[in-house]
C-alpha atoms as a PDB file:
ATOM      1  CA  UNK A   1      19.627  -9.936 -43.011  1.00  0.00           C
ATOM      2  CA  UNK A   2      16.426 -12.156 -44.582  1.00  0.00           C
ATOM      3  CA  UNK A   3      14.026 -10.293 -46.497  1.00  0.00           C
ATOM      4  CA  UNK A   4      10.609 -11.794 -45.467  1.00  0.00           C
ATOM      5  CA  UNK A   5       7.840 -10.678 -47.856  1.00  0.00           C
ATOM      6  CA  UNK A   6       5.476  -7.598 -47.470  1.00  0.00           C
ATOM      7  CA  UNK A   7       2.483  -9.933 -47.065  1.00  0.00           C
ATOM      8  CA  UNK A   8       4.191 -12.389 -43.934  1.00  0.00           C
ATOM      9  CA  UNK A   9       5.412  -8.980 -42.247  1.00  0.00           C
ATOM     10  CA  UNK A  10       1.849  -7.078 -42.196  1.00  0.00           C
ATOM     11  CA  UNK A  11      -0.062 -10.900 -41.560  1.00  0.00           C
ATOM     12  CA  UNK A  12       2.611 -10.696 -38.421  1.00  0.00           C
ATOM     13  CA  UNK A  13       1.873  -7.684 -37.165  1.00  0.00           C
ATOM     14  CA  UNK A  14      -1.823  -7.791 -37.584  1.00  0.00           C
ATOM     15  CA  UNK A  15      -1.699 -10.876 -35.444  1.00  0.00           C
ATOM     16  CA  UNK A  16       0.295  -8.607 -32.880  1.00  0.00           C
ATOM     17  CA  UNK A  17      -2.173  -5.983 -33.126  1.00  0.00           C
ATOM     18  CA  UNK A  18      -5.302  -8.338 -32.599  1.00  0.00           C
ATOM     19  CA  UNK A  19      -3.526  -9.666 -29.675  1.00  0.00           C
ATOM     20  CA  UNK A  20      -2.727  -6.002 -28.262  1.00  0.00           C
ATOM     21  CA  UNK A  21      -6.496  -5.499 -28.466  1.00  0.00           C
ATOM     22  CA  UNK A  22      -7.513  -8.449 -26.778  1.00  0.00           C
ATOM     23  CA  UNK A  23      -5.605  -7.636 -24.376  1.00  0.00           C
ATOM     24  CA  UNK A  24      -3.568 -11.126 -24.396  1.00  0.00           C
ATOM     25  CA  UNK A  25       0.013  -9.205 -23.338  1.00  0.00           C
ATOM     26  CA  UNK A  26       1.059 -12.904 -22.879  1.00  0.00           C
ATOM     27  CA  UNK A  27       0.645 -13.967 -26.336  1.00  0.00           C
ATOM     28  CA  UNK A  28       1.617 -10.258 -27.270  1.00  0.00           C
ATOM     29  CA  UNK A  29       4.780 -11.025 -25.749  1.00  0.00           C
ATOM     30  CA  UNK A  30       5.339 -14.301 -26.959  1.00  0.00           C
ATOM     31  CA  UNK A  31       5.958 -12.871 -30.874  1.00  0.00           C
ATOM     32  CA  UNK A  32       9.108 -11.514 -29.246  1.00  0.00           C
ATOM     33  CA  UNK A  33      11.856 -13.837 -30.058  1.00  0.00           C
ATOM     34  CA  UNK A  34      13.989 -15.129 -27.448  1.00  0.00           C
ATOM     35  CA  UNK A  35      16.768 -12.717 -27.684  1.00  0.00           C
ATOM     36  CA  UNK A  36      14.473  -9.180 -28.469  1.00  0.00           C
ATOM     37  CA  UNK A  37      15.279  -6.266 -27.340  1.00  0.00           C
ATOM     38  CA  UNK A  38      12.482  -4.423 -26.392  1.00  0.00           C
ATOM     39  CA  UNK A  39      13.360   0.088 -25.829  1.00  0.00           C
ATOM     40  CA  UNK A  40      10.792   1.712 -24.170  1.00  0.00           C
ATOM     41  CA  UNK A  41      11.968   5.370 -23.208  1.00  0.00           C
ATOM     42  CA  UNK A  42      10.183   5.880 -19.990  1.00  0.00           C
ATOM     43  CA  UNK A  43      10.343   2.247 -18.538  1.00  0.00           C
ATOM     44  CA  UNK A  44      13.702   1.563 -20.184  1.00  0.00           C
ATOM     45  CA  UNK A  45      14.930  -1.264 -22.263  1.00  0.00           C
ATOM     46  CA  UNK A  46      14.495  -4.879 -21.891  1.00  0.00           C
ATOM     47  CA  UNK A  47      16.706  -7.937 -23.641  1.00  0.00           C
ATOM     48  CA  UNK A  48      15.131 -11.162 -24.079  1.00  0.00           C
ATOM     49  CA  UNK A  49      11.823 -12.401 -24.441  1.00  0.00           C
ATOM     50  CA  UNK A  50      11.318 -13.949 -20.454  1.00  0.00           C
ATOM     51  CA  UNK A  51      12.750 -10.417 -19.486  1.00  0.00           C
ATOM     52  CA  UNK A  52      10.197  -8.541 -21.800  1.00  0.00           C
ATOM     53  CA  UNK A  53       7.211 -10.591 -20.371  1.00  0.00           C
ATOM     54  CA  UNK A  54       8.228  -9.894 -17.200  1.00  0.00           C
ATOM     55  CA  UNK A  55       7.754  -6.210 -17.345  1.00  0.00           C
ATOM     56  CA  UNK A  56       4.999  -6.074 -20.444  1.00  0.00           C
ATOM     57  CA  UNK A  57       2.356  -8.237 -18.883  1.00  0.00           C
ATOM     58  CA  UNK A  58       2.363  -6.859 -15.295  1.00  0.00           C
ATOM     59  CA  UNK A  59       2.611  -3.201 -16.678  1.00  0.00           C
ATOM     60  CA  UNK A  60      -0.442  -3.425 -19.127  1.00  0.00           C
ATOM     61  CA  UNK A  61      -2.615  -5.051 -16.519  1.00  0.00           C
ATOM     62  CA  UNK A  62      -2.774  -1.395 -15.475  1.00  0.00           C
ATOM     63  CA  UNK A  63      -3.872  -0.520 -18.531  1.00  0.00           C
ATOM     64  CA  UNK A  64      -7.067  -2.444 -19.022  1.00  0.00           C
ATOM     65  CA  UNK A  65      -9.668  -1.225 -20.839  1.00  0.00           C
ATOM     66  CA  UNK A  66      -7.301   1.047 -22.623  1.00  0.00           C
ATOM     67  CA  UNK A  67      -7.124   0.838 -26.632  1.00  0.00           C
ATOM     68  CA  UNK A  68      -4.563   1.941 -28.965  1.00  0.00           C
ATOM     69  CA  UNK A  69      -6.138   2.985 -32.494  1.00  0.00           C
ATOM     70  CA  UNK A  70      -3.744   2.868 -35.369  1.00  0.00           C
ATOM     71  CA  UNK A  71      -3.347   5.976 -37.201  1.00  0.00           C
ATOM     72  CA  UNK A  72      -1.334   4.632 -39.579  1.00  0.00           C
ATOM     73  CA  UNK A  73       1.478   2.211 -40.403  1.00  0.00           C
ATOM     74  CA  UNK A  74       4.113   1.558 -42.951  1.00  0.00           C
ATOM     75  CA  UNK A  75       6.348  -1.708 -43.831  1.00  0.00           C
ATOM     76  CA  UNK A  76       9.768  -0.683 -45.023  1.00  0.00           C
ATOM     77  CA  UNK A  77      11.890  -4.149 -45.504  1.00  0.00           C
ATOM     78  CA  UNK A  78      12.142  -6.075 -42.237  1.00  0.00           C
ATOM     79  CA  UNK A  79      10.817  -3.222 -40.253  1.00  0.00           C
ATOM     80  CA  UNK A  80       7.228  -2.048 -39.487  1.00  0.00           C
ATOM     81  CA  UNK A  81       6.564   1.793 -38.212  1.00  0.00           C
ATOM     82  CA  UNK A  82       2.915   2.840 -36.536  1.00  0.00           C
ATOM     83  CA  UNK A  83       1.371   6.089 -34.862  1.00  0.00           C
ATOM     84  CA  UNK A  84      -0.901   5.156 -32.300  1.00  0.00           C
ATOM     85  CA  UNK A  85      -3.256   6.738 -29.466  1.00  0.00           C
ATOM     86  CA  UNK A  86      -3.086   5.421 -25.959  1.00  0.00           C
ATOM     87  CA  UNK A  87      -6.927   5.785 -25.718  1.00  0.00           C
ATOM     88  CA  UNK A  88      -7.488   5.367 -22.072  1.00  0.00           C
ATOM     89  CA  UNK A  89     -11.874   4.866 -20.918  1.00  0.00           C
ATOM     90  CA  UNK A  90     -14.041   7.273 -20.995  1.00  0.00           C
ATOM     91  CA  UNK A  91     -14.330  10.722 -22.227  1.00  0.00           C
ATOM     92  CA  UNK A  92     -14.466  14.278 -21.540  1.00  0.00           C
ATOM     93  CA  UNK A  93     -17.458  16.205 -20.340  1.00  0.00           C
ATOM     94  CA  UNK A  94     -16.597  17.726 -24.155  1.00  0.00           C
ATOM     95  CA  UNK A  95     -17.026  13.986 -25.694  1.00  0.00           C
ATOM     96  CA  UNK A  96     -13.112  13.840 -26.266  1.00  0.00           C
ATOM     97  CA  UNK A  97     -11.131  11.041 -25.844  1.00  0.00           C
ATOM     98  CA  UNK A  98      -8.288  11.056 -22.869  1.00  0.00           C
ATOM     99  CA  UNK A  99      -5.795   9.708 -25.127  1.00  0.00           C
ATOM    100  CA  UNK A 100      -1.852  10.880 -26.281  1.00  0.00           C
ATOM    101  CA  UNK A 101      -0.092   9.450 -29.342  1.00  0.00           C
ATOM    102  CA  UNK A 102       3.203   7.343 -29.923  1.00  0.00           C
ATOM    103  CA  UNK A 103       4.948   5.616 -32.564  1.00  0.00           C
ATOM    104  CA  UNK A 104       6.282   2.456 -32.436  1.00  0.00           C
ATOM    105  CA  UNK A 105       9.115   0.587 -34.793  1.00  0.00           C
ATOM    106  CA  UNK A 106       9.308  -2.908 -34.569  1.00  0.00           C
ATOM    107  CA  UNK A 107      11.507  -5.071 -36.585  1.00  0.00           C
ATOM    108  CA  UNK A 108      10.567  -8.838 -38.186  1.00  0.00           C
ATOM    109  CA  UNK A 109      12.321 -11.822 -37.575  1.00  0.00           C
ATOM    110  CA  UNK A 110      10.349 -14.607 -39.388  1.00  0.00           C
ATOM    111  CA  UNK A 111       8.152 -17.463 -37.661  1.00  0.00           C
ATOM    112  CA  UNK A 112       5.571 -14.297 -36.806  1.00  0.00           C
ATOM    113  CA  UNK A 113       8.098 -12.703 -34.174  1.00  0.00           C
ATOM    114  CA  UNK A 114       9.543  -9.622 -33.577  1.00  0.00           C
ATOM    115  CA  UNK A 115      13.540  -8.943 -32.863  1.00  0.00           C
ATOM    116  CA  UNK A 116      13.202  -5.616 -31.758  1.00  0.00           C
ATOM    117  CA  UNK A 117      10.494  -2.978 -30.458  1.00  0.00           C
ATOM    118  CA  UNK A 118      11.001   0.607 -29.950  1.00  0.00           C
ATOM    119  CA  UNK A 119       7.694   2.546 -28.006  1.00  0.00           C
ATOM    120  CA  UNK A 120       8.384   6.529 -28.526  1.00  0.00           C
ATOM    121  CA  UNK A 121       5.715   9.086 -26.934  1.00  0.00           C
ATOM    122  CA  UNK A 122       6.194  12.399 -25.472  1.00  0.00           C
ATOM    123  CA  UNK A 123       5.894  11.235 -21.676  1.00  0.00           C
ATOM    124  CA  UNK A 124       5.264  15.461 -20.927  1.00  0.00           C
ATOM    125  CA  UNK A 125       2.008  15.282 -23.101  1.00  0.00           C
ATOM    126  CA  UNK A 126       1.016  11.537 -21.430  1.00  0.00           C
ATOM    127  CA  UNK A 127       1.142  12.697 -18.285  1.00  0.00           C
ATOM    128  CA  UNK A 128      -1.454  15.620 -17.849  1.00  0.00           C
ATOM    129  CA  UNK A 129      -3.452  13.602 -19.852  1.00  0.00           C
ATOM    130  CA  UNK A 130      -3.059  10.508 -17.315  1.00  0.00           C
ATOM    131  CA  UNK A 131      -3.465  13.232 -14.195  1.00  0.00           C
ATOM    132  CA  UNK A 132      -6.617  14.457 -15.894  1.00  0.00           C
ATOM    133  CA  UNK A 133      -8.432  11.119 -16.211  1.00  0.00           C
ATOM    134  CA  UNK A 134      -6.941  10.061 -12.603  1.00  0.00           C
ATOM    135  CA  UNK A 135      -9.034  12.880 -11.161  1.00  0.00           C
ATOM    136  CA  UNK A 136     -12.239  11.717 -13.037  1.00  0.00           C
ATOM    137  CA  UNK A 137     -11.619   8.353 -11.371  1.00  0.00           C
ATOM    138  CA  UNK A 138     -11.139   9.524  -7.777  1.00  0.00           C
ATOM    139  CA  UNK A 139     -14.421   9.634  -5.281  1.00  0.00           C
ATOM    140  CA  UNK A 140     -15.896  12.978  -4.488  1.00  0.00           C
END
């Protein structure tokens, strides 16, 4: 395994995270490399990049208008951790956010791409959440 340094790894992922922001799941998913393995525990796991894509972009065009704060992240070797809320639009009559957290665990490969990306969340806390802003959507 290649040791990339601290400073490529975080430049790598900030690019990722700028990306995730803009919204640009194409580019997001083009700092896979061509053989990742993407695990997410609700949709289930995808191998390769065209296979990732294929999935990513059509799911997250569901998701627009959503953002994903970082809480916090860590770089340990090859591999970068980060908590994250799915912050969907909108808030509560209360001023809260409709959000639910999740970690993810990605590991480097060089060249700015990502081998391997592991999404964790507790789908039994996402989904009331994603019920509860539903209704809010729905006409009365």
């Amino acid at each position: 395994m290649t040791d990339f340094t601290r400073e490529e790894i975080e430049a790598a992922w900030r690019h990722r995270m700028e990306l995730q922001d803009a919204d640009d799941w194409q580019a997001f998913g083009s700092t896979f490399t061509e053989n990742a393995v993407y695990l997410e525990h609700h949709e289930g796991t995808f191998e390769g990049r065209q296979a990732i894509l294929d999935w990513l972009v059509p799911v997250m065009k569901q998701c627009q208008g959503w953002t994903y704060p970082i809480q916090w992240h860590a770089i340990d070797g090859n591999r970068v951790i980060h908590k994250w809320l799915n912050r969907l639009p909108g808030k509560r009559p209360d001023g809260s956010y409709y959000e639910f957290a999740g970690l993810t665990i990605m590991e480097y490969a060089g060249d700015g791409q990502f081998s391997f990306q592991e999404d964790i969340y507790n789908w039994e806390e996402a989904v009331p959440v994603l019920e509860e802003w539903a209704a809010t959507r729905r006409p009365r």
